[in-house]
N, C-alpha and C. Protein backbone atom coordinates (compact mmCIF):
# COMPACT_ATOMS: atom_id res chain seq x y z
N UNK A 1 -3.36 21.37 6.91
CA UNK A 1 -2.28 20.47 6.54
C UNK A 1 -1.27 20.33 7.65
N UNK A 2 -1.24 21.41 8.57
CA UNK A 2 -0.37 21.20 9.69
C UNK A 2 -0.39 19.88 10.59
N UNK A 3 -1.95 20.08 10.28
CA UNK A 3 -2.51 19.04 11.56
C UNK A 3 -2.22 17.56 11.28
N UNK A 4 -2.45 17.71 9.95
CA UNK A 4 -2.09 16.65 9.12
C UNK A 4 -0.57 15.61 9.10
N UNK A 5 0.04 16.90 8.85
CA UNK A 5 1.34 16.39 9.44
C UNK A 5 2.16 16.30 10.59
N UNK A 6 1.41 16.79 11.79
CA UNK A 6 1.76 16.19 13.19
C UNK A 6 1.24 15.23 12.95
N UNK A 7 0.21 14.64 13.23
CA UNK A 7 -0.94 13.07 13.03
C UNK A 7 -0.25 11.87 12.27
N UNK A 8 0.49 12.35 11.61
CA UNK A 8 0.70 11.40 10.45
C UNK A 8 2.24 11.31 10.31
N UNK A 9 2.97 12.17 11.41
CA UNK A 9 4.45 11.78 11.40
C UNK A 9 5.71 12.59 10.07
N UNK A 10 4.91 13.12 9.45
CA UNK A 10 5.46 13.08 8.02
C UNK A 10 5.90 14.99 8.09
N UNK A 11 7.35 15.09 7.85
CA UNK A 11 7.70 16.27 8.19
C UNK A 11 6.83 17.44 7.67
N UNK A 12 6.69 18.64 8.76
CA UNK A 12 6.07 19.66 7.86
C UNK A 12 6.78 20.18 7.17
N UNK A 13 5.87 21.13 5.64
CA UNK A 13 6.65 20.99 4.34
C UNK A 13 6.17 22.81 4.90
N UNK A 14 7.22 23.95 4.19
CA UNK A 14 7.54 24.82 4.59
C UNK A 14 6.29 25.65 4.02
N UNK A 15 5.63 25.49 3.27
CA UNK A 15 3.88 26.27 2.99
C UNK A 15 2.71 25.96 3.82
N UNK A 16 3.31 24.97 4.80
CA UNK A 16 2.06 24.59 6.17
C UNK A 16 2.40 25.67 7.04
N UNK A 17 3.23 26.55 7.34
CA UNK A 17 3.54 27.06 8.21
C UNK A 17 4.31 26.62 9.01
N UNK A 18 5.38 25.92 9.01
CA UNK A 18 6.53 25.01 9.79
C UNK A 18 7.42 25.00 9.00
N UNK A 19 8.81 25.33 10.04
CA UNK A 19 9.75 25.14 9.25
C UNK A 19 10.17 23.45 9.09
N UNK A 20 11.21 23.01 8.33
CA UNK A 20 11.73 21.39 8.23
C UNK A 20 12.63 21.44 8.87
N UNK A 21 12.71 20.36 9.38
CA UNK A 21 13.77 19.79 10.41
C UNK A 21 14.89 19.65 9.86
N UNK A 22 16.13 20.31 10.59
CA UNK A 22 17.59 20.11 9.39
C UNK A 22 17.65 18.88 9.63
N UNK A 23 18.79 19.15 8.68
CA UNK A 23 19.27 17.43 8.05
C UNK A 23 20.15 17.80 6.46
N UNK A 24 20.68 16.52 6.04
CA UNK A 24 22.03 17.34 5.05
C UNK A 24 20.58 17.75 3.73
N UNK A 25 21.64 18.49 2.92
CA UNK A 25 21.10 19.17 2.10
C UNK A 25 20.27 18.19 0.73
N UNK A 26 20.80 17.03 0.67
CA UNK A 26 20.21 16.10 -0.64
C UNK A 26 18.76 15.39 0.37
N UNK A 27 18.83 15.33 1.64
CA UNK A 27 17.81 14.66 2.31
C UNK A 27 16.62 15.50 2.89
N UNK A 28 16.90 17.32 2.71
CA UNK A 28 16.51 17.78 3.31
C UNK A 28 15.34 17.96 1.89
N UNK A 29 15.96 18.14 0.70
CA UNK A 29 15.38 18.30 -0.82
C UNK A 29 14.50 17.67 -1.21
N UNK A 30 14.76 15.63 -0.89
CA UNK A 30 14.26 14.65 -1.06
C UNK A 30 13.12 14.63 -0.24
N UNK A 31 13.19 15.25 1.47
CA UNK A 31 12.22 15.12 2.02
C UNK A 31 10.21 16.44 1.62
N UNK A 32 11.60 17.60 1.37
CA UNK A 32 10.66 18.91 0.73
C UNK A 32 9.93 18.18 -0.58
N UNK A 33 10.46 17.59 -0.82
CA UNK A 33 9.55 17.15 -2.95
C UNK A 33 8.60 16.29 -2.56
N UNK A 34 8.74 15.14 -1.26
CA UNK A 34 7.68 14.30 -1.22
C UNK A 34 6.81 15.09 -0.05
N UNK A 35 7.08 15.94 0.74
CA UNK A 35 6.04 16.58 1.50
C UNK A 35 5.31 17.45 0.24
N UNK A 36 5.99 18.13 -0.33
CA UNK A 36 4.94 18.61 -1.46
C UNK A 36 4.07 17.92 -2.50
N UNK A 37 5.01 17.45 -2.99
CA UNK A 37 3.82 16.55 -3.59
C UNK A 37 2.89 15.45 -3.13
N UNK A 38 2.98 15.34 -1.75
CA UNK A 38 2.27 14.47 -1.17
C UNK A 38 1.01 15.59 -0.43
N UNK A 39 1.61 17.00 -0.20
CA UNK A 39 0.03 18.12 0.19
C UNK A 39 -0.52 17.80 -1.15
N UNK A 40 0.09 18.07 -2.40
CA UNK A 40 -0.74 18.49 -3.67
C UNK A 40 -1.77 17.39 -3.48
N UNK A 41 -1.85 16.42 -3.16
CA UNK A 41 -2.35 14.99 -3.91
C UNK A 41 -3.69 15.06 -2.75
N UNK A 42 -2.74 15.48 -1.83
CA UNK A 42 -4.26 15.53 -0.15
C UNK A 42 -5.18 16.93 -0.42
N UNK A 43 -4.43 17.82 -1.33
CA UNK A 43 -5.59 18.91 -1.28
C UNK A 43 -6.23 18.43 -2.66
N UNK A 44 -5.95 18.05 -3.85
CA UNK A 44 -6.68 17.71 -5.24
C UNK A 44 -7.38 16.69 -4.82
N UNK A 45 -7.12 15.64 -4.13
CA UNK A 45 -7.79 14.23 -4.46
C UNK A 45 -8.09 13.88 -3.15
N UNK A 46 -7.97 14.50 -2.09
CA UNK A 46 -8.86 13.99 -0.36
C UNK A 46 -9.87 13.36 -0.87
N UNK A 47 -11.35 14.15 -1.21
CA UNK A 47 -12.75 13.79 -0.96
C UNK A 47 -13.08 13.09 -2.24
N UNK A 48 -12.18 12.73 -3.31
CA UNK A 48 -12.39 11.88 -4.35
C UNK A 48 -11.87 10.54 -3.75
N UNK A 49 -10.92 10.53 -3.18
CA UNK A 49 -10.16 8.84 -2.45
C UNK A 49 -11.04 8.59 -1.71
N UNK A 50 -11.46 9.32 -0.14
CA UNK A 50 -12.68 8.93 0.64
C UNK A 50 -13.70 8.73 -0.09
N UNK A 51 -14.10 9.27 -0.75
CA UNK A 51 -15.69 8.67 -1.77
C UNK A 51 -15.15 7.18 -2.08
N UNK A 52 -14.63 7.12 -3.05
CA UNK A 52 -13.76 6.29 -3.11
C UNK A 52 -13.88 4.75 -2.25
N UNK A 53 -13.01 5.09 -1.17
CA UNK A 53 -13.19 4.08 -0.20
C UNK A 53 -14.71 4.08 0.66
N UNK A 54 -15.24 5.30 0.52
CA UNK A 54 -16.32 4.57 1.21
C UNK A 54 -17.32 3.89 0.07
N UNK A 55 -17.25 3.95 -1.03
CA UNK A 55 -18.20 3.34 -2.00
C UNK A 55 -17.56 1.93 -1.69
N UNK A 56 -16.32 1.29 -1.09
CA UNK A 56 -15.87 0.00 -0.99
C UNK A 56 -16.30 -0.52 0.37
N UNK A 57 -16.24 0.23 1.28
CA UNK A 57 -16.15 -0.28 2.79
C UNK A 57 -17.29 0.50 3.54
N UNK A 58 -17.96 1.42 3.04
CA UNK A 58 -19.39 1.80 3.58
C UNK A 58 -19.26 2.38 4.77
N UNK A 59 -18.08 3.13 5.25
CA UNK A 59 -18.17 3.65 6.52
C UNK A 59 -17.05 4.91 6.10
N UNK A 60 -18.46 5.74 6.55
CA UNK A 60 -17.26 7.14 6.05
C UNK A 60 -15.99 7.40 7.25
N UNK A 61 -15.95 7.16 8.73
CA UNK A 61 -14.83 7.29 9.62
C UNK A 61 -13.74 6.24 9.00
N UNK A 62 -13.43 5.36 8.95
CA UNK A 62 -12.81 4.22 8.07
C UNK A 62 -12.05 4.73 6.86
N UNK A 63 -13.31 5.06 6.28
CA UNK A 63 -12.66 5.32 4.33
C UNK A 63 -11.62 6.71 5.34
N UNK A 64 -12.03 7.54 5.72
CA UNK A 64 -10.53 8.64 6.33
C UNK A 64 -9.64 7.92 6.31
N UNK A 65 -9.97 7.05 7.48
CA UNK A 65 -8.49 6.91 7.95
C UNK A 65 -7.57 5.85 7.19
N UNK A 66 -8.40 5.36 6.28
CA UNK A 66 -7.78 4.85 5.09
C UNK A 66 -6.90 5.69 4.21
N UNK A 67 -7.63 6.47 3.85
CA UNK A 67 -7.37 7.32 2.59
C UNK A 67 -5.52 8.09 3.55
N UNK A 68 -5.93 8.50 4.76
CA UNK A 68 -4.73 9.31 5.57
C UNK A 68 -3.27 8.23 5.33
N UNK A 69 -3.69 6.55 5.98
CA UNK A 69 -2.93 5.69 6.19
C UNK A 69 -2.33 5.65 4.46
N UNK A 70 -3.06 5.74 3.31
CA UNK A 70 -2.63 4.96 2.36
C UNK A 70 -1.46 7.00 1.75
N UNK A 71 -2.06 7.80 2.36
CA UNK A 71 -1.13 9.16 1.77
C UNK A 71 0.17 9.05 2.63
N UNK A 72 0.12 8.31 3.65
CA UNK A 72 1.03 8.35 4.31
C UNK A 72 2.30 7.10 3.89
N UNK A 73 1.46 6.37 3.42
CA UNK A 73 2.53 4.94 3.41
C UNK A 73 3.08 5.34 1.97
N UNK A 74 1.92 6.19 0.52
CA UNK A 74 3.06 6.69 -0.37
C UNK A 74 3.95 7.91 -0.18
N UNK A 75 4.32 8.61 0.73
CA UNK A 75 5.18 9.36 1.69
C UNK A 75 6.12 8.50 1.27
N UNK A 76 6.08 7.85 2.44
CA UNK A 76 7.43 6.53 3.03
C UNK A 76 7.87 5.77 2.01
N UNK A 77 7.23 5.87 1.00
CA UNK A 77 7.64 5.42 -0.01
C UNK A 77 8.17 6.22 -1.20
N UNK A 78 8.28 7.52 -1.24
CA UNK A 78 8.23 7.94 -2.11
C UNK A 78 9.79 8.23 -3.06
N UNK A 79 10.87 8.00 -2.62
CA UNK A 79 11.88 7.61 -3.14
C UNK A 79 12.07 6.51 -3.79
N UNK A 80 11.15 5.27 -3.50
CA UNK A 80 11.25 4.35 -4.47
C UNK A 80 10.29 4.07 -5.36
N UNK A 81 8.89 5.29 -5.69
CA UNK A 81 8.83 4.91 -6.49
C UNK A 81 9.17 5.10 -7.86
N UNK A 82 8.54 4.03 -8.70
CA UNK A 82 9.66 4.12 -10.34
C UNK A 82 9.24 5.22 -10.75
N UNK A 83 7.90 5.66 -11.06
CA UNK A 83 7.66 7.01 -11.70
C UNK A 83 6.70 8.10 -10.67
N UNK A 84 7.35 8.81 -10.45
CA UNK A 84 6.27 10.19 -9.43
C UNK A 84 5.51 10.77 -9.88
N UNK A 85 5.28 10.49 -11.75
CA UNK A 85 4.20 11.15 -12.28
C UNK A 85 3.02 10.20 -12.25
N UNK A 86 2.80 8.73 -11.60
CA UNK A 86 1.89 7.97 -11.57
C UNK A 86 1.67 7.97 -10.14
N UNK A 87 2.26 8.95 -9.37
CA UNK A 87 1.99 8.55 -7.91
C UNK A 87 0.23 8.67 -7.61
N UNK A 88 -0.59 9.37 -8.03
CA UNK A 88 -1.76 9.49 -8.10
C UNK A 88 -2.39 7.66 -8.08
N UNK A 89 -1.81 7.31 -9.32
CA UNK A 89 -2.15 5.69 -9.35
C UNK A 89 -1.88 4.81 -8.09
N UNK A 90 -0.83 5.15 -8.01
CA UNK A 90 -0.05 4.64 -6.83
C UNK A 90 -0.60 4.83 -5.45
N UNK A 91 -1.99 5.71 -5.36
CA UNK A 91 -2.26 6.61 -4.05
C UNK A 91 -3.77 5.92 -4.71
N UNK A 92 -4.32 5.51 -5.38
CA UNK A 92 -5.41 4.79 -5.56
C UNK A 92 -5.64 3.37 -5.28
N UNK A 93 -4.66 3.02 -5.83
CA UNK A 93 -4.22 1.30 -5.09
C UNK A 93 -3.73 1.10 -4.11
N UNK A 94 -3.31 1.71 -3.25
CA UNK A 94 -3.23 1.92 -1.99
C UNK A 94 -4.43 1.88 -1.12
N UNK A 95 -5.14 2.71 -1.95
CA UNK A 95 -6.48 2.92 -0.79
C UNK A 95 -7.33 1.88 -1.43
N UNK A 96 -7.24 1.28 -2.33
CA UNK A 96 -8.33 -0.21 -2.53
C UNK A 96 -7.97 -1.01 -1.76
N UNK A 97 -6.61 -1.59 -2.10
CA UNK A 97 -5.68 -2.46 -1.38
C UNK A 97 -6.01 -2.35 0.65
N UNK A 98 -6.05 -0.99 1.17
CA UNK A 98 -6.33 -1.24 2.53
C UNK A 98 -7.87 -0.97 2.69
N UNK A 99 -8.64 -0.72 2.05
CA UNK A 99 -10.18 -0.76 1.43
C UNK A 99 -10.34 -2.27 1.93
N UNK A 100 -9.64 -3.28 0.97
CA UNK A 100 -9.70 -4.58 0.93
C UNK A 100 -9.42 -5.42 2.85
N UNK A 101 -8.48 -4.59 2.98
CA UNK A 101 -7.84 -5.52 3.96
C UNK A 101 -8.97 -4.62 5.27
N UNK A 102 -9.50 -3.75 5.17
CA UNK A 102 -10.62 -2.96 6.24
C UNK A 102 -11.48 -4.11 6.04
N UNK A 103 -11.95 -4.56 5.22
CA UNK A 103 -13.41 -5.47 4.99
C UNK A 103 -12.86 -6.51 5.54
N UNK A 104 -11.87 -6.88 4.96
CA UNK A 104 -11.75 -8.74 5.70
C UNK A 104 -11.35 -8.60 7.26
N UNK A 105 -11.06 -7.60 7.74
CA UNK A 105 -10.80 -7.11 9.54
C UNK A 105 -12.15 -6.86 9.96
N UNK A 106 -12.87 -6.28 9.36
CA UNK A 106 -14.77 -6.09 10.05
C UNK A 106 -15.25 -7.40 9.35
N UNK A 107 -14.94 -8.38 8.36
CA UNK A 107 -15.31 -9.37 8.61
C UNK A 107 -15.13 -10.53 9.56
N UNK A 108 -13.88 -10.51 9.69
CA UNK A 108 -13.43 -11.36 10.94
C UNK A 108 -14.45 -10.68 12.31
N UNK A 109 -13.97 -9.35 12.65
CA UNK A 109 -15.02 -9.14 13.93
C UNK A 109 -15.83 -9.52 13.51
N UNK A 110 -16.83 -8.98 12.75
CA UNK A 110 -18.11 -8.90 12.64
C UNK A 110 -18.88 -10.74 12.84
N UNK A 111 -17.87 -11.34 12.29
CA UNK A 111 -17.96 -13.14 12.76
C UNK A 111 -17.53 -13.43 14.26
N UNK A 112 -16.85 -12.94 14.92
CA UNK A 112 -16.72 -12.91 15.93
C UNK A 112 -17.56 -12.32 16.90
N UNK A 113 -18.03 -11.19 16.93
CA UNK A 113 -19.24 -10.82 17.51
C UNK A 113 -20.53 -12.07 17.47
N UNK A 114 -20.72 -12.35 15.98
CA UNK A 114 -22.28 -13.14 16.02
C UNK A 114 -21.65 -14.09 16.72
N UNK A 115 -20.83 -14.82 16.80
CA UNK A 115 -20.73 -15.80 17.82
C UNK A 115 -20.86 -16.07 19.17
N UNK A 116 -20.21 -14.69 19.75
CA UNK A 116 -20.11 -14.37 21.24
C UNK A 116 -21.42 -13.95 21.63
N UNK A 117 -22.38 -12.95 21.13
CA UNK A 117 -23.73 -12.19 20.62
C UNK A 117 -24.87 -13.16 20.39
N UNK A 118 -24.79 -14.13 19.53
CA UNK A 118 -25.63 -14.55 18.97
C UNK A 118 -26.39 -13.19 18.17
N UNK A 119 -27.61 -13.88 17.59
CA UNK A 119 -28.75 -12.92 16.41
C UNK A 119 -28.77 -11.42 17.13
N UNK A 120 -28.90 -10.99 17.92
CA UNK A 120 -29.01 -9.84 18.22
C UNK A 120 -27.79 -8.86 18.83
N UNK A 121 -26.79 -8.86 17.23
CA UNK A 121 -26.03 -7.79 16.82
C UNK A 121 -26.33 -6.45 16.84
N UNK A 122 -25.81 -5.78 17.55
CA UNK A 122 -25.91 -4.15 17.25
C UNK A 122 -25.73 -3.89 15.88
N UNK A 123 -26.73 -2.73 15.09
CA UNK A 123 -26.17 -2.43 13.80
C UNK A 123 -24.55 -1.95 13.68
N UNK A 124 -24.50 -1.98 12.78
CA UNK A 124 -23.15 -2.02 12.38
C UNK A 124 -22.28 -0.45 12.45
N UNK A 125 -21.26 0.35 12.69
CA UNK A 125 -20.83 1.55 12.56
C UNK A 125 -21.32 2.22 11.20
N UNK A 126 -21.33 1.24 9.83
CA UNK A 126 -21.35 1.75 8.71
C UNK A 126 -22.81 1.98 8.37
N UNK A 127 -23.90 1.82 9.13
CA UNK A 127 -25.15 2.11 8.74
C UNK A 127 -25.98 3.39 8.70
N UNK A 128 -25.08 4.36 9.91
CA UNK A 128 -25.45 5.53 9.40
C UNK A 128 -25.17 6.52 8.45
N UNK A 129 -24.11 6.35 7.51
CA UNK A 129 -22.87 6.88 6.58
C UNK A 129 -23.75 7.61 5.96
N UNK A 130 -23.31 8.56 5.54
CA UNK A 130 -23.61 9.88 4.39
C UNK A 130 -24.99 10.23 4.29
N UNK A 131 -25.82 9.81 5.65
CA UNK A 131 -26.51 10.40 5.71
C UNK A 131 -28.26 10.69 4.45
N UNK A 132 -28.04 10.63 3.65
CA UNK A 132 -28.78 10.69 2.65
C UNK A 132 -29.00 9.64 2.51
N UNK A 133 -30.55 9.31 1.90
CA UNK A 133 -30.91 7.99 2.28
C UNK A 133 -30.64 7.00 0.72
N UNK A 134 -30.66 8.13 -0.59
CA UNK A 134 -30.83 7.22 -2.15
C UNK A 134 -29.05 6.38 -1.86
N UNK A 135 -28.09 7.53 -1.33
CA UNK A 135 -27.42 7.22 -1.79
C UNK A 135 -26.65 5.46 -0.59
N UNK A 136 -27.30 5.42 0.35
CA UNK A 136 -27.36 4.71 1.48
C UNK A 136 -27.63 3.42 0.28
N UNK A 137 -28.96 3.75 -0.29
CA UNK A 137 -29.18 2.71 -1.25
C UNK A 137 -28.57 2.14 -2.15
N UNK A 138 -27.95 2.92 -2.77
CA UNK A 138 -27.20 2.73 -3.50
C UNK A 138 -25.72 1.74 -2.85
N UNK A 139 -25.38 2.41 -1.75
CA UNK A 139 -23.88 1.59 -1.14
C UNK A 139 -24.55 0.30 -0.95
N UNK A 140 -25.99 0.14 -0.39
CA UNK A 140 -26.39 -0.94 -0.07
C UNK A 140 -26.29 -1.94 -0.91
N UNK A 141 -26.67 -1.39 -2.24
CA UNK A 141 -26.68 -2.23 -3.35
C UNK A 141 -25.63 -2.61 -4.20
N UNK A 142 -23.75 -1.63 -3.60
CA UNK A 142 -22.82 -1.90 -4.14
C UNK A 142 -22.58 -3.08 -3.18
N UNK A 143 -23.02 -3.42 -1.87
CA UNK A 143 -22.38 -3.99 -1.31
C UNK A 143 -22.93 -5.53 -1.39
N UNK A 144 -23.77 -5.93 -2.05
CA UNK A 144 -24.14 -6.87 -2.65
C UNK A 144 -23.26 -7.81 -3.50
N UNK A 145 -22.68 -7.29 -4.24
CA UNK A 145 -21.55 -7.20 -5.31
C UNK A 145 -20.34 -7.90 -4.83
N UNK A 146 -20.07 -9.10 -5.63
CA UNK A 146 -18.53 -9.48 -5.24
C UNK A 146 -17.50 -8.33 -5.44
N UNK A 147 -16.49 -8.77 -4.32
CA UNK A 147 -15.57 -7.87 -3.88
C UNK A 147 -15.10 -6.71 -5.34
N UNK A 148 -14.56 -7.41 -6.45
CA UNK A 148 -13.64 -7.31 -7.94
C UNK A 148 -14.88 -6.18 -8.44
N UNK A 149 -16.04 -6.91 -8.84
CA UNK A 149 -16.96 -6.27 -9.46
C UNK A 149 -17.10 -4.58 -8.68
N UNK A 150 -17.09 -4.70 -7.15
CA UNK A 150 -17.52 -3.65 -6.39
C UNK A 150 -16.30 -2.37 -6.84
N UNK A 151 -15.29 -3.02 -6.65
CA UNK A 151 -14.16 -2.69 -7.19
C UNK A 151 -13.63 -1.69 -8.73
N UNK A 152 -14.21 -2.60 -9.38
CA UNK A 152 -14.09 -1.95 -10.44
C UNK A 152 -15.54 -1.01 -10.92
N UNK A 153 -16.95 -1.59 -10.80
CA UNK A 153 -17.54 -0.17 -10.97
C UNK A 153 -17.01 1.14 -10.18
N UNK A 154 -16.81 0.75 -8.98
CA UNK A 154 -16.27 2.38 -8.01
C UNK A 154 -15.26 2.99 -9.12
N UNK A 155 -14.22 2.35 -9.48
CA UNK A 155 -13.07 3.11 -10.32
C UNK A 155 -13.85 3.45 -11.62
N UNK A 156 -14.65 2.73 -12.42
CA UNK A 156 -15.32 3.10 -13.77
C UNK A 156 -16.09 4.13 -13.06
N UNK A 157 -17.43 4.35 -12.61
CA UNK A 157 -18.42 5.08 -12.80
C UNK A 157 -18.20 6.06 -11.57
N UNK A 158 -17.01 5.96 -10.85
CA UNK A 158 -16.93 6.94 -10.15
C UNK A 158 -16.11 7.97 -9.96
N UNK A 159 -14.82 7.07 -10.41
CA UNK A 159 -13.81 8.18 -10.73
C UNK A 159 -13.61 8.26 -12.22
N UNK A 160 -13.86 7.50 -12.81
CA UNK A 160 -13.96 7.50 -14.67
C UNK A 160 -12.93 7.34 -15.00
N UNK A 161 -12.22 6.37 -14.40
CA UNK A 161 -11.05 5.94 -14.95
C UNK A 161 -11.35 4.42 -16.23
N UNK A 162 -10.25 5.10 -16.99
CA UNK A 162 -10.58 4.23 -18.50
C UNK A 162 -9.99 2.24 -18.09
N UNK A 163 -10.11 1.61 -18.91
CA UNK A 163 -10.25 0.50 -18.41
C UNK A 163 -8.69 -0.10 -18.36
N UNK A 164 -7.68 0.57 -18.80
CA UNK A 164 -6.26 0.08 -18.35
C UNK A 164 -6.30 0.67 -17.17
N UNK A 165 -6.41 1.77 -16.66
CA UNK A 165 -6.40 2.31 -15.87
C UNK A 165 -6.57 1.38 -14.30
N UNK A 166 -7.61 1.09 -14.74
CA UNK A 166 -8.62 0.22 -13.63
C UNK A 166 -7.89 -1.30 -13.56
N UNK A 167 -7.36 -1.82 -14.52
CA UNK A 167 -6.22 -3.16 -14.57
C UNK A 167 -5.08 -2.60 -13.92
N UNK A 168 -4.39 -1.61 -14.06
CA UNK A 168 -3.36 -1.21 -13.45
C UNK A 168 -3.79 -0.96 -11.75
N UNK A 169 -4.75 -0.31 -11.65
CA UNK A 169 -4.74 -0.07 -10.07
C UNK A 169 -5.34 -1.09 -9.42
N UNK A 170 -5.87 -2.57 -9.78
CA UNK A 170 -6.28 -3.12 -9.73
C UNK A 170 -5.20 -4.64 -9.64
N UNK A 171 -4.62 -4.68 -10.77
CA UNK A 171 -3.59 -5.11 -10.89
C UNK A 171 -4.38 -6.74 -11.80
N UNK A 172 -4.83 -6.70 -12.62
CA UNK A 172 -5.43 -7.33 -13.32
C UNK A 172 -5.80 -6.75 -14.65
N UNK A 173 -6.12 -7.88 -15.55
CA UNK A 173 -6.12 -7.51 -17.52
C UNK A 173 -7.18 -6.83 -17.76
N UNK A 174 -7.16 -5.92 -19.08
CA UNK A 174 -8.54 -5.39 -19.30
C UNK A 174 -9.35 -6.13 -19.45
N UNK A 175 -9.53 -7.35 -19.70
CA UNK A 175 -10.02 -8.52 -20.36
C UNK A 175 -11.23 -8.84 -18.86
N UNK A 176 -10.09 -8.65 -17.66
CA UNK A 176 -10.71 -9.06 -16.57
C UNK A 176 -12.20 -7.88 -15.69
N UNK A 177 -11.35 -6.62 -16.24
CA UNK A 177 -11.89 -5.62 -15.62
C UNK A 177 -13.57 -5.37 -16.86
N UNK A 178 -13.21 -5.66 -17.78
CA UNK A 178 -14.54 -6.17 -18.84
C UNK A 178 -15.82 -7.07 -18.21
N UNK A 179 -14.80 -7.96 -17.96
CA UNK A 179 -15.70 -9.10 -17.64
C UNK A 179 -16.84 -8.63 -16.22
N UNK A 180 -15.65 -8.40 -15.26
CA UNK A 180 -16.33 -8.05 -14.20
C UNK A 180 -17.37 -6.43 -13.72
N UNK A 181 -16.79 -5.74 -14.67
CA UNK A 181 -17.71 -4.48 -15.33
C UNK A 181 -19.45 -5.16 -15.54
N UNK A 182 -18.94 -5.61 -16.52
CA UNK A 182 -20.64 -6.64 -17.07
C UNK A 182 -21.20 -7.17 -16.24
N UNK A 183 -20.33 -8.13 -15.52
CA UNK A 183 -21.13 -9.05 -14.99
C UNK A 183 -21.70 -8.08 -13.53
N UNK A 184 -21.14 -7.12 -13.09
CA UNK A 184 -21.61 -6.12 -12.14
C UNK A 184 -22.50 -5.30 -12.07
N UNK A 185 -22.29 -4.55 -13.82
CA UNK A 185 -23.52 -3.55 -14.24
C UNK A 185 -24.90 -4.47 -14.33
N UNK A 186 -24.96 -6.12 -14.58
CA UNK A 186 -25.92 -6.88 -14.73
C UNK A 186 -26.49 -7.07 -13.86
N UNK A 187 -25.98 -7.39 -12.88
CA UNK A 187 -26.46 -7.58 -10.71
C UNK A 187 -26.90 -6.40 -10.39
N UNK A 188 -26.36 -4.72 -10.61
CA UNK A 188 -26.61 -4.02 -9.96
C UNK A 188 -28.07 -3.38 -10.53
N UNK A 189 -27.99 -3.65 -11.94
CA UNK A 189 -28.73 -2.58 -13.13
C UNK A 189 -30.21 -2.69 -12.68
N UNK A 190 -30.98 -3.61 -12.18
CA UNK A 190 -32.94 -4.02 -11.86
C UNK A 190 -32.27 -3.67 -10.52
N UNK A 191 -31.39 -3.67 -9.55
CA UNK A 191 -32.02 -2.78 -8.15
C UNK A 191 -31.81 -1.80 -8.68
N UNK A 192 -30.65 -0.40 -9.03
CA UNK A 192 -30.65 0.57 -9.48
C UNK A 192 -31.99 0.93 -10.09
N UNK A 193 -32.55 0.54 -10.68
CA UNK A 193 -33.39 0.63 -11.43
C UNK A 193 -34.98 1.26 -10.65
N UNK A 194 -34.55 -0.14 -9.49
CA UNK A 194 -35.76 0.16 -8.61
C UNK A 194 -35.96 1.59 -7.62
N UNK A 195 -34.96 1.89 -7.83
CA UNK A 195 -34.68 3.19 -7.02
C UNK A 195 -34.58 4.54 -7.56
N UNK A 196 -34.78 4.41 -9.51
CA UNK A 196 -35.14 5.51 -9.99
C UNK A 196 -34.03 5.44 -11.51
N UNK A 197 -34.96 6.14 -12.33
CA UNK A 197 -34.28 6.56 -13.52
C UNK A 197 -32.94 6.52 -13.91
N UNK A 198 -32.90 7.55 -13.06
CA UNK A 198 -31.11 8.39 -12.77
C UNK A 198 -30.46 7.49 -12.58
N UNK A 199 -30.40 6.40 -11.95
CA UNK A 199 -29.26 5.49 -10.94
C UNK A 199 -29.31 4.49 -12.12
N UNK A 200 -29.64 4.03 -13.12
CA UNK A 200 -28.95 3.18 -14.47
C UNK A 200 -27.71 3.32 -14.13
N UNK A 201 -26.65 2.03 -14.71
CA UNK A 201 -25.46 1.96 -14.69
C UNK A 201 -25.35 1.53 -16.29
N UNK A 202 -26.00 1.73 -17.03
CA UNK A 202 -25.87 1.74 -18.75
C UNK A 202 -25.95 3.51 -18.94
N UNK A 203 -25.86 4.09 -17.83
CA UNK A 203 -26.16 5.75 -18.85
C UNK A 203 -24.93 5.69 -18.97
């Protein structure tokens, strides 16, 4: 966590092994509550957010430095937000939200390359990711998936968040997160399928 917080700017909190930088006593308090509760959230929920983002953007170096950028920006934020017991939520939509804006930046390159390139593109950074090949298949086959749909199975079947849940971090109705649930589990369910038992998105 030390390392963490040189890298990332964000004062060290006094259980990293560093003391805090003075400063008056209401700022020094304000700064200790969001360094702590901002370790709690990086040691409980690191490799659940990176899963996370890489089930969106398919490149495990990326989904990091996502997941780092989005713990860091609710830091900088953390005095305004309305409730600190939803910061978790708040640290999920964050990392969709720059999830989102990673894809449309490797889309722009990635259009920019075939142009300059023509047909014979180097594969892509995200093709060697996690290594294992079902589950390769599987991203392959999330990535098929309009953006919303991709979106919301990752939050349903991966982190099991209930379906307000998924409107809230999402920022859309249950009505919507329904719709696009279905119409996702329907696209994905015959490839899943083809790839084995287990991988159903009706279990």
């Amino acid at each position: 966590m030390t390392a963490y917080a040189a890298t990332t700017g964000i004062a060290p909190h006094p259980t990293w092994g560093v003391g805090v930088n003075e400063a008056s006593p209401d700022a020094t308090d304000a700064r200790a509550d969001a360094d702590a509760a901002i370790e709690a959230l990086y040691l409980a929920h690191w490799n659940q957010l990176v899963r996370l983002s890489v089930l969106l953007v398919h490149d495990q170096g990326m989904a990091e430095e996502i997941v780092q950028d989005a713990l860091v920006a609710v830091h900088q934020k953390w005095d305004r937000l309305a409730d600190h017991h939803k910061a978790l939520a708040y640290l999920r939509q964050a990392v969709v939200n720059r999830s989102r804006s990673a894809l449309r930046h490797r889309g722009v390159v990635t259009r920019y390359l075939a142009r300059q390139q023509g047909p014979d593109v180097a594969p892509g950074a995200d093709q060697p990711v996690l290594g294992d090949s079902r589950r390769r298949m599987v991203l392959d086959a999330l990535q098929q998936l309009p953006r919303r749909q991709r979106e919301v199975l990752a939050l349903r079947y991966y982190l099991d968040l209930s379906e307000a849940e998924i409107a809230e971090t999402l920022g859309i109705s249950r009505g919507a997160v329904k719709s696009h649930a279905s119409r996702g589990s329907a696209t994905l369910r015959p490839i899943l399928e083809g790839l084995g038992p287990d991988l159903r998105t009706d279990q």
